[in-house]
Protein backbone atom coordinates (compact mmCIF):
# COMPACT_ATOMS: atom_id res chain seq x y z
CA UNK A 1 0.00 0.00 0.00
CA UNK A 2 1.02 3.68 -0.64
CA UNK A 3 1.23 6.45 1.97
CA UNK A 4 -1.86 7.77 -0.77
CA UNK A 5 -4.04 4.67 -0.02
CA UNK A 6 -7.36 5.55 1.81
CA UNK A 7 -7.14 2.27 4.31
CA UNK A 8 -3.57 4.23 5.63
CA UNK A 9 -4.52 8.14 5.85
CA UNK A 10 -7.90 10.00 5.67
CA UNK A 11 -7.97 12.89 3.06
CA UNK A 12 -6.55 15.10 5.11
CA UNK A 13 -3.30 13.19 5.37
CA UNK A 14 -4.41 11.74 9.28
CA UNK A 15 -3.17 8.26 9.64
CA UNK A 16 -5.97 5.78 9.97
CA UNK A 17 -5.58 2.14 12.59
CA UNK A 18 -4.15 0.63 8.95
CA UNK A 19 -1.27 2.90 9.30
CA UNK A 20 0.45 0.82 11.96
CA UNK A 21 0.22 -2.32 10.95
CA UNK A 22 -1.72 -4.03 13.19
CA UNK A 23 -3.41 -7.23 12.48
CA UNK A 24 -7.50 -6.70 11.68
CA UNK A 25 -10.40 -9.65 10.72
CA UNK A 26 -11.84 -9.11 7.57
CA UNK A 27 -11.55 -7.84 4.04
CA UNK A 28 -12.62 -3.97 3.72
CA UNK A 29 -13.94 -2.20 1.01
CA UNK A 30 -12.10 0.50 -1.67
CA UNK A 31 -12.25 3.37 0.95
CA UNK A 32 -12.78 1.44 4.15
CA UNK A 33 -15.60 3.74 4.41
CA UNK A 34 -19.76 3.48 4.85
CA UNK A 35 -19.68 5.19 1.56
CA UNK A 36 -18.04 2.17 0.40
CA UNK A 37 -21.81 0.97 0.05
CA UNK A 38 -23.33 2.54 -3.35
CA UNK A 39 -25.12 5.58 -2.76
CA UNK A 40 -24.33 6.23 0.33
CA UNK A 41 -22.73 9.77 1.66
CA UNK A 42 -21.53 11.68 4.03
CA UNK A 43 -20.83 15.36 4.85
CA UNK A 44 -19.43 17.66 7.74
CA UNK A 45 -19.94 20.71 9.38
CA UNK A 46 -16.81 21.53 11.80
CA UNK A 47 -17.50 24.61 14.05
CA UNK A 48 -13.88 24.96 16.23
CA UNK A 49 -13.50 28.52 17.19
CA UNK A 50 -12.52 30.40 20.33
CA UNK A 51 -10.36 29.79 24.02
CA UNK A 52 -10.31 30.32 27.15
CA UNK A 53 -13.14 30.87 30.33
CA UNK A 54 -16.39 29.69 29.01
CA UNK A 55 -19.20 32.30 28.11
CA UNK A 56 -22.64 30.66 27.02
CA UNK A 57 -23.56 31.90 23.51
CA UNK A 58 -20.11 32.75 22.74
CA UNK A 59 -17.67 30.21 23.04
CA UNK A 60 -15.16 28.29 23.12
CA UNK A 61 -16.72 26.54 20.09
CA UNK A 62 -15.82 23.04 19.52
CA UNK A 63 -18.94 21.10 17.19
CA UNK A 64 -20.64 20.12 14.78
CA UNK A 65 -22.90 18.26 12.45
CA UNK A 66 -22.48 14.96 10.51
CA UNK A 67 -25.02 14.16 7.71
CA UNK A 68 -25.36 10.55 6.31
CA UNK A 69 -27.28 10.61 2.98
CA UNK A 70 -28.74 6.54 2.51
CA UNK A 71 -29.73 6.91 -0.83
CA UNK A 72 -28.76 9.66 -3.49
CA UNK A 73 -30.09 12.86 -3.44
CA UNK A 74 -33.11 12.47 -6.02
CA UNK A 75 -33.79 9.36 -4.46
CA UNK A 76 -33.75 10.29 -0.53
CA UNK A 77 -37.76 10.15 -0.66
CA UNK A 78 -37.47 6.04 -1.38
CA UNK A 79 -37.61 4.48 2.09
CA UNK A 80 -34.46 1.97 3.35
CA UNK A 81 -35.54 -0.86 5.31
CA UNK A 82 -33.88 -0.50 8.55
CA UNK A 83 -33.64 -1.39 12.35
CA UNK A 84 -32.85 0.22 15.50
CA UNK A 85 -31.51 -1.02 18.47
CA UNK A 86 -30.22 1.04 22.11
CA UNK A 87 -28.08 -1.19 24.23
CA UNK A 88 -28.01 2.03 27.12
CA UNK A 89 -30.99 4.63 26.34
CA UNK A 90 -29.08 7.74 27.92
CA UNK A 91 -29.15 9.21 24.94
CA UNK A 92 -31.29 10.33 21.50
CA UNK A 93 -32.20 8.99 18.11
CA UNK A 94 -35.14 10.39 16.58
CA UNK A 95 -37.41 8.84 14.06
CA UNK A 96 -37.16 5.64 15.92
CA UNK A 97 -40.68 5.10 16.81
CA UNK A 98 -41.81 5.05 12.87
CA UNK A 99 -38.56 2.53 12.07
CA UNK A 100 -40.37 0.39 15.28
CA UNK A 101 -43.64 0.60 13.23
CA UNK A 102 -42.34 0.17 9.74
CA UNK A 103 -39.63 -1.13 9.52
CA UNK A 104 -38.22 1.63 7.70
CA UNK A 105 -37.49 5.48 7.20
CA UNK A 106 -36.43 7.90 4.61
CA UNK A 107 -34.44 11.44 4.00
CA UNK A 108 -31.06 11.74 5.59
CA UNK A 109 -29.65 11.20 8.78
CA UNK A 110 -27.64 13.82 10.97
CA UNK A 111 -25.51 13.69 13.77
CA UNK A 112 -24.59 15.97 16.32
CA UNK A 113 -24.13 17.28 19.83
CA UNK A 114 -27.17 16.30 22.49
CA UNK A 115 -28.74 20.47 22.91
CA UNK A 116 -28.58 20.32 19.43
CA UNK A 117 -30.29 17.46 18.30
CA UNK A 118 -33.79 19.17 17.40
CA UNK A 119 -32.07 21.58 15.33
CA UNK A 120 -30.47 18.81 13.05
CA UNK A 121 -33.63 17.47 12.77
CA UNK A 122 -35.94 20.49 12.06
CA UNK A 123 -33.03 21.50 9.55
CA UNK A 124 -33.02 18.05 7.31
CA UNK A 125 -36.73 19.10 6.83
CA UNK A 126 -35.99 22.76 5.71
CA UNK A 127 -33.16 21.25 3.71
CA UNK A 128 -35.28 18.68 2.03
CA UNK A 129 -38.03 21.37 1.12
CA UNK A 130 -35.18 23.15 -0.72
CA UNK A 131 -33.64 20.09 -2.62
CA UNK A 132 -36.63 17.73 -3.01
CA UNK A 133 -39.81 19.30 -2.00
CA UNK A 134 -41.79 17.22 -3.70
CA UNK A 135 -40.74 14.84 -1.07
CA UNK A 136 -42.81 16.74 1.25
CA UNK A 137 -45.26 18.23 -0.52
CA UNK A 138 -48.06 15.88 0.50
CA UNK A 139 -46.57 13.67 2.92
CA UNK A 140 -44.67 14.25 6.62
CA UNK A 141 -40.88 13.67 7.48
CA UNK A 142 -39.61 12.23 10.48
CA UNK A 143 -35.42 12.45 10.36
CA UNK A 144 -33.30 10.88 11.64
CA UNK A 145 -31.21 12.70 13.71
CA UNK A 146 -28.33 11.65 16.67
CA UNK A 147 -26.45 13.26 19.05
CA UNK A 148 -23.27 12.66 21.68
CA UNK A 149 -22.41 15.23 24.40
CA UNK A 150 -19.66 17.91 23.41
CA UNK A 151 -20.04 19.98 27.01
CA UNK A 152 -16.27 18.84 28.29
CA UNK A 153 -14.83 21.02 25.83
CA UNK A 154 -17.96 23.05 23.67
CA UNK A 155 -20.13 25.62 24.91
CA UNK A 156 -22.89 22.94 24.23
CA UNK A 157 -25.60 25.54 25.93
CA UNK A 158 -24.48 28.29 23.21
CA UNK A 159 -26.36 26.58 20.35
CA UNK A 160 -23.85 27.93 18.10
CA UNK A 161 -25.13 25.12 15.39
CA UNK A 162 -27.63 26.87 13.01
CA UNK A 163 -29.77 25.12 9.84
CA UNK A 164 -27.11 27.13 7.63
CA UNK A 165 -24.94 24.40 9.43
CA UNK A 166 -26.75 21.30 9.18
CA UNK A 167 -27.57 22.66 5.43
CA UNK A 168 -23.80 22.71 4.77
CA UNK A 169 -23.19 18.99 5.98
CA UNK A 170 -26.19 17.75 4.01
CA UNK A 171 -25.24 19.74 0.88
CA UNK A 172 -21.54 18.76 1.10
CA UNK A 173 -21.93 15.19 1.35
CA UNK A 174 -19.76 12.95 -0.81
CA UNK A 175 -18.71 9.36 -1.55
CA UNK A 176 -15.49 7.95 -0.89
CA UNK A 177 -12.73 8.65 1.34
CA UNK A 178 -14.21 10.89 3.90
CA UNK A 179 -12.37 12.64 7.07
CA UNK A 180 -12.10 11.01 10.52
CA UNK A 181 -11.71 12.30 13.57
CA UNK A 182 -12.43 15.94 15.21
CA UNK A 183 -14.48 16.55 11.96
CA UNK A 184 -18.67 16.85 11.95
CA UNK A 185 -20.51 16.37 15.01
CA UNK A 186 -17.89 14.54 16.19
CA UNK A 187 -15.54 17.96 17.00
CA UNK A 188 -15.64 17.74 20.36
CA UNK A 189 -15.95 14.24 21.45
CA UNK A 190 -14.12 12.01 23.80
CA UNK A 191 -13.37 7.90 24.01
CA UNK A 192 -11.22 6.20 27.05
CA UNK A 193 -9.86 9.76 27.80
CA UNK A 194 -8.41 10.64 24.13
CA UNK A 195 -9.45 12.51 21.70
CA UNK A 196 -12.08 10.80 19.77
CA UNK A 197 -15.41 11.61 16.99
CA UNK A 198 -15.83 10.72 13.47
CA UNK A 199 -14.98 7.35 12.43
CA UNK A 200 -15.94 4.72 9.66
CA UNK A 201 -14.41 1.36 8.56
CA UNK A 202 -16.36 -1.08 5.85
CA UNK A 203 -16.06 -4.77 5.01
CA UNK A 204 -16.74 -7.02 1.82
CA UNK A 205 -18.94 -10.17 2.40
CA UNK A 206 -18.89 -12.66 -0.59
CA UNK A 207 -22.20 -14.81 -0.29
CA UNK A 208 -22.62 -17.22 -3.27
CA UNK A 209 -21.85 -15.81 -6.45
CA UNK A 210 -22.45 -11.98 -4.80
CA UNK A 211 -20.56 -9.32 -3.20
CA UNK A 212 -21.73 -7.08 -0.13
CA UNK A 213 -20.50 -4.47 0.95
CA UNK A 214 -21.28 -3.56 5.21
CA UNK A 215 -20.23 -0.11 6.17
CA UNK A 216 -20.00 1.84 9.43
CA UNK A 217 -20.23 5.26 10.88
CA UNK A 218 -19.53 6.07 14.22
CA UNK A 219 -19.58 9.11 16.40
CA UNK A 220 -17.62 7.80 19.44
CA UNK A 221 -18.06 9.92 22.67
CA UNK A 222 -17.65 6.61 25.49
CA UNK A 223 -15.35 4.53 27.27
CA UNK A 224 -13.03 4.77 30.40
CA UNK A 225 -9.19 4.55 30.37
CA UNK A 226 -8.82 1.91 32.04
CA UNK A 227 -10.95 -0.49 30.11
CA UNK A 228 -9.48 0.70 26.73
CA UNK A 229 -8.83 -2.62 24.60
CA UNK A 230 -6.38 -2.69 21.65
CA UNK A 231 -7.30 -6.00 19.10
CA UNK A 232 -7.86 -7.91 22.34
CA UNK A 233 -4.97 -6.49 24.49
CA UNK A 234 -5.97 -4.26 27.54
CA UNK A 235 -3.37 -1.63 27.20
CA UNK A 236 -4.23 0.40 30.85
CA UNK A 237 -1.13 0.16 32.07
CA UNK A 238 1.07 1.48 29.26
CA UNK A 239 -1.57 4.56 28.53
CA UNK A 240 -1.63 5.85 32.16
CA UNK A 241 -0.21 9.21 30.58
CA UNK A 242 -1.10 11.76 28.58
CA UNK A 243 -4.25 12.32 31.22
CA UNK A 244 -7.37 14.72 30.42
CA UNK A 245 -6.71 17.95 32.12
CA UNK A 246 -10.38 19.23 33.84
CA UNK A 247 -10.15 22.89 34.34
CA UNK A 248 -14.17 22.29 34.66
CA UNK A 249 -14.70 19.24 36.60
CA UNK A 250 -16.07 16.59 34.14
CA UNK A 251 -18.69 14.14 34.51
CA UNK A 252 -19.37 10.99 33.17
CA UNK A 253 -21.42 11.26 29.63
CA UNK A 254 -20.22 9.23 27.47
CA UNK A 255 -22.31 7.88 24.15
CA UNK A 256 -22.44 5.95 20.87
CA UNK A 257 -24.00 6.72 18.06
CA UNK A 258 -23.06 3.85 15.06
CA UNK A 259 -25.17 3.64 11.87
CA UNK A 260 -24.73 0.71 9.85
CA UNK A 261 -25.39 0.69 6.18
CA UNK A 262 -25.53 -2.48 3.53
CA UNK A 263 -26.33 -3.22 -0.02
CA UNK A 264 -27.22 -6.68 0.87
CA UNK A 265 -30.85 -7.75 0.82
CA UNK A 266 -32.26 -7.60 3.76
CA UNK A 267 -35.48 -7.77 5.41
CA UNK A 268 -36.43 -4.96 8.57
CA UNK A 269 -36.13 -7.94 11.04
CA UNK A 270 -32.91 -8.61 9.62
CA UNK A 271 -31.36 -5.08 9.99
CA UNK A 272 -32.64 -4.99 13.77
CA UNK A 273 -29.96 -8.13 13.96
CA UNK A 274 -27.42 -6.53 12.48
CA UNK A 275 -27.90 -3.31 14.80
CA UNK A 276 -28.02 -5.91 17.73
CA UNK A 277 -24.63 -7.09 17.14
CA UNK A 278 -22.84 -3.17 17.57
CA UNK A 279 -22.39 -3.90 20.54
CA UNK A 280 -20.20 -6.79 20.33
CA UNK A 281 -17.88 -4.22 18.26
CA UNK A 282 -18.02 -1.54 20.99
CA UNK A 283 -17.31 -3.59 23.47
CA UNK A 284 -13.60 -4.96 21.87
CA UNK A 285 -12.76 -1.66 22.19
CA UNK A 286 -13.78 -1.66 25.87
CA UNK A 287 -16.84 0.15 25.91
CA UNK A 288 -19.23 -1.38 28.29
CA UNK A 289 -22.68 0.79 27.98
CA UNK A 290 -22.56 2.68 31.20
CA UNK A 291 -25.05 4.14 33.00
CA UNK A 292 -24.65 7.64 31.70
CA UNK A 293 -23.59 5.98 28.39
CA UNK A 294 -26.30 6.61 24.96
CA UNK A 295 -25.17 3.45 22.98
CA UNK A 296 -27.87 4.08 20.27
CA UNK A 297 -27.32 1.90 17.13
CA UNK A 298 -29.41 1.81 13.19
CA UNK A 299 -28.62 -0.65 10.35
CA UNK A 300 -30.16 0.38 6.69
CA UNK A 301 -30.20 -1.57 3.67
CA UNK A 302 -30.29 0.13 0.53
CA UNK A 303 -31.69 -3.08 -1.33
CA UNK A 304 -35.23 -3.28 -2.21
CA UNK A 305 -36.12 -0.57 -3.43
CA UNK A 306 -39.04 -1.39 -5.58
CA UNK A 307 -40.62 -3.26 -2.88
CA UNK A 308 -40.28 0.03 -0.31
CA UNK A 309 -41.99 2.09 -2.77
CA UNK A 310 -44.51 -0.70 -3.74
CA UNK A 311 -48.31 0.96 -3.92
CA UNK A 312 -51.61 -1.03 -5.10
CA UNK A 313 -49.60 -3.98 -5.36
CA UNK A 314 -48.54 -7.05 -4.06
CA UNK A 315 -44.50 -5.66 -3.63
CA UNK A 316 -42.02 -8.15 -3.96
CA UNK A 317 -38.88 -8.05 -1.59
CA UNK A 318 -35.88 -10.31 -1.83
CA UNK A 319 -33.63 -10.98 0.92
CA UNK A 320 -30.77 -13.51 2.47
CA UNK A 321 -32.32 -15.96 4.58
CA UNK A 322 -31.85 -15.95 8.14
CA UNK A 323 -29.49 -18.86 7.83
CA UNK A 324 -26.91 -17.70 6.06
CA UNK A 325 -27.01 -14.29 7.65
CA UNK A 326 -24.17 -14.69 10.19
CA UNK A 327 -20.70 -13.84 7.91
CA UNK A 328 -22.82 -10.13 7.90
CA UNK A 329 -22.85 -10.36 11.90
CA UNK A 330 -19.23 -10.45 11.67
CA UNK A 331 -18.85 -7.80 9.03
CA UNK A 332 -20.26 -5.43 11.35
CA UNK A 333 -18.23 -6.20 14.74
CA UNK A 334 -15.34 -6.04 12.56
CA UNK A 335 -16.42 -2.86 11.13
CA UNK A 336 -17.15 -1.18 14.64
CA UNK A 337 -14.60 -2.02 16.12
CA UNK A 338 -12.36 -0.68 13.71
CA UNK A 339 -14.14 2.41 12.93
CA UNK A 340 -14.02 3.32 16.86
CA UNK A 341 -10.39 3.04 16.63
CA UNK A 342 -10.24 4.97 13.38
CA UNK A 343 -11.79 7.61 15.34
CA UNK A 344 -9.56 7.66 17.74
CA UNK A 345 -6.12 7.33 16.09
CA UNK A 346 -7.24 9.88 13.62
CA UNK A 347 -6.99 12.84 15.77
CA UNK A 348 -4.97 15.68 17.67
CA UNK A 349 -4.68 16.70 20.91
CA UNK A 350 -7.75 19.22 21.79
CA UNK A 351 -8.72 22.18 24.25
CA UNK A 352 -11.57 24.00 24.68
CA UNK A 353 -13.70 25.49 27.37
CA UNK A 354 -12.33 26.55 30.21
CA UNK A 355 -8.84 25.10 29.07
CA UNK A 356 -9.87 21.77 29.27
CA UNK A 357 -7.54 19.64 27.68
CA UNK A 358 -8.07 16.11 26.18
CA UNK A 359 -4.89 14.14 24.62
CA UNK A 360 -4.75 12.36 21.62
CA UNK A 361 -3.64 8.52 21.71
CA UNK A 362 -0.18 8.63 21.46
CA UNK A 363 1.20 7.46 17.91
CA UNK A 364 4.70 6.33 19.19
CA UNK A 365 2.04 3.92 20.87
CA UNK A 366 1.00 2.66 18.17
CA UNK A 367 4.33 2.13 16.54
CA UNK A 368 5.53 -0.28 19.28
CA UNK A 369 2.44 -1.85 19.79
């Protein structure tokens, strides 16, 4: 591989887990990305501004917003089949209660910090007027829209994110590589004590004569130090330093947010299993769904379309059976647990509010792990 391949360094030249050589299940896709899976994009809106002594409505900024488009843009009306499942449900995913009934949703998804969930939501629906109103012109949306807590180092009660801002992450999302990291609503989040956020990793799953692709997205904001797991190797005791500096006290509220997205034919049952076994990926990395903790997890397929538009009909929907479903179960713990650590590696150290300070994971780490 070249220092230019996607699997080693995100766009911006950050180096990704693949960088240092470390030994990972599975075979991932052309950009190790959820936009490996056709159709699927994704788009940022990085607010980082200001230092120093907090002062709601000003700053220090440090947020965002993520956008996650499941289908193309002239097609974002066509429903996904899709299942949702919360391991810990300290946290918010709305939209939820019409995947519950259906089995399904439609128009994009967004991501971003808890106090400014709602307006991620409201502006999907403002977007989608402008883009595709015909979307909405005689029926209702219900977005889906995610959120971790940024407060350690954001002025989260500001509510410096605006629809101009979830407007930008929706127009500006794009396939292939995409940036990891301290990027979207992941700006300001934290994992194990580093310096965590955005991160995606995909993998390929050959069934019969076809090839799958299963990608993930995560916005990782969880985990304590001492539990954090490297491929299986609890690494506490080596990663005792660089510590999180607390100029403002910090409490525990840590959260998840994965979305996992597949070309394979699936059924709504069968993306609820696939969102069921998140966890399993969260948890190599250490992350055991505290208390405080939102672990919030969606699977979409973007298969069957026909069938989720079907109208006066009898609609026709193909899908894997049950049986044969399992090498997909270990696409996505491979792909969690990989995009969590993509997160992770692909950042800087950080500080915001009130000169609190969080480290990055230490590369020279990495190199003699």
């Amino acid at each position: 591989m070249s220092i230019n391949d996607p699997h080693l360094r995100t766009p911006s030249g950050k180096p990704r887990l693949r960088a240092f050589a470390l030994a990972l299940d599975g075979t991932p896709g052309r950009f190790n990305a959820i936009t490996d899976v056709p159709g699927v994009t994704v788009g940022y809106s990085t607010l980082i501004s200001g230092d120093g002594p907090l002062q709601v409505g000003t700053g220090p900024i440090r947020t965002g917003v993520t956008a996650i488009l499941p289908r193309l843009r002239g097609e974002l009306a066509t429903p996904v089949f899709a299942g949702v499942f919360s391991q810990n449900g300290n946290g918010e995913l709305t939209g939820t209660h019409i995947i519950e009934e259906t089995g399904a949703f439609s128009l994009p998804i967004t991501i971003t910090n808890t106090h400014s969930c709602g307006v991620a939501r409201d502006g999907t629906l403002r977007w989608m007027q402008r883009v595709l109103p015909a979307a909405l012109d005689s029926a209702w949306g219900l977005p889906v829209a995610a959120e971790t807590y940024d407060g350690f180092l954001n002025d989260i009660n500001g509510q410096h994110v605006n629809f101009e801002h979830v407007a930008a992450a929706l127009d500006g999302a794009t396939g292939g590589a995409i940036e990891e990291g301290s990027v979207g609503g992941g700006t300001g989040m934290i994992s194990f004590g580093f310096k965590a956020g955005s991160g995606t990793a995909s993998r390929i799953v050959e069934w019969h004569d076809s090839r799958y692709t299963v990608g993930v997205f995560v916005q990782a904001n969880f985990g304590k130090r001492r539990n954090f797991t490297l491929r299986g190797r609890r690494i506490r005791p080596e990663l005792a330093a660089p510590a999180v500096f607390e100029g403002t006290p910090r409490a525990e509220k840590g959260s998840i947010i994965a979305i996992v997205a597949s070309d394979a034919p699936f059924l709504a049952h069968q993306m609820k299993r696939l969102a069921r076994r998140v966890p399993l990926g969260v948890a190599g990395t250490g992350g055991y769904g505290y208390h405080s903790s939102g672990d919030i997890f969606l699977a979409f397929s973007t298969a069957n379309s026909e069938a989720a538009l079907a109208s006066g009909r009898i609609a026709r929907a193909s899908f894997i059976p049950d049986v044969d479903i399992d090498p997909f179960f270990d696409a996505v713990v491979q792909a969690v647990e990989e995009a969590i650590l993509n997160a992770v590696v692909a950042n800087e150290d950080m500080t915001g509010r009130d000169g609190n300070f969080v480290p990055a994971l230490p590369k020279e780490w990495l190199n003699n792990w």
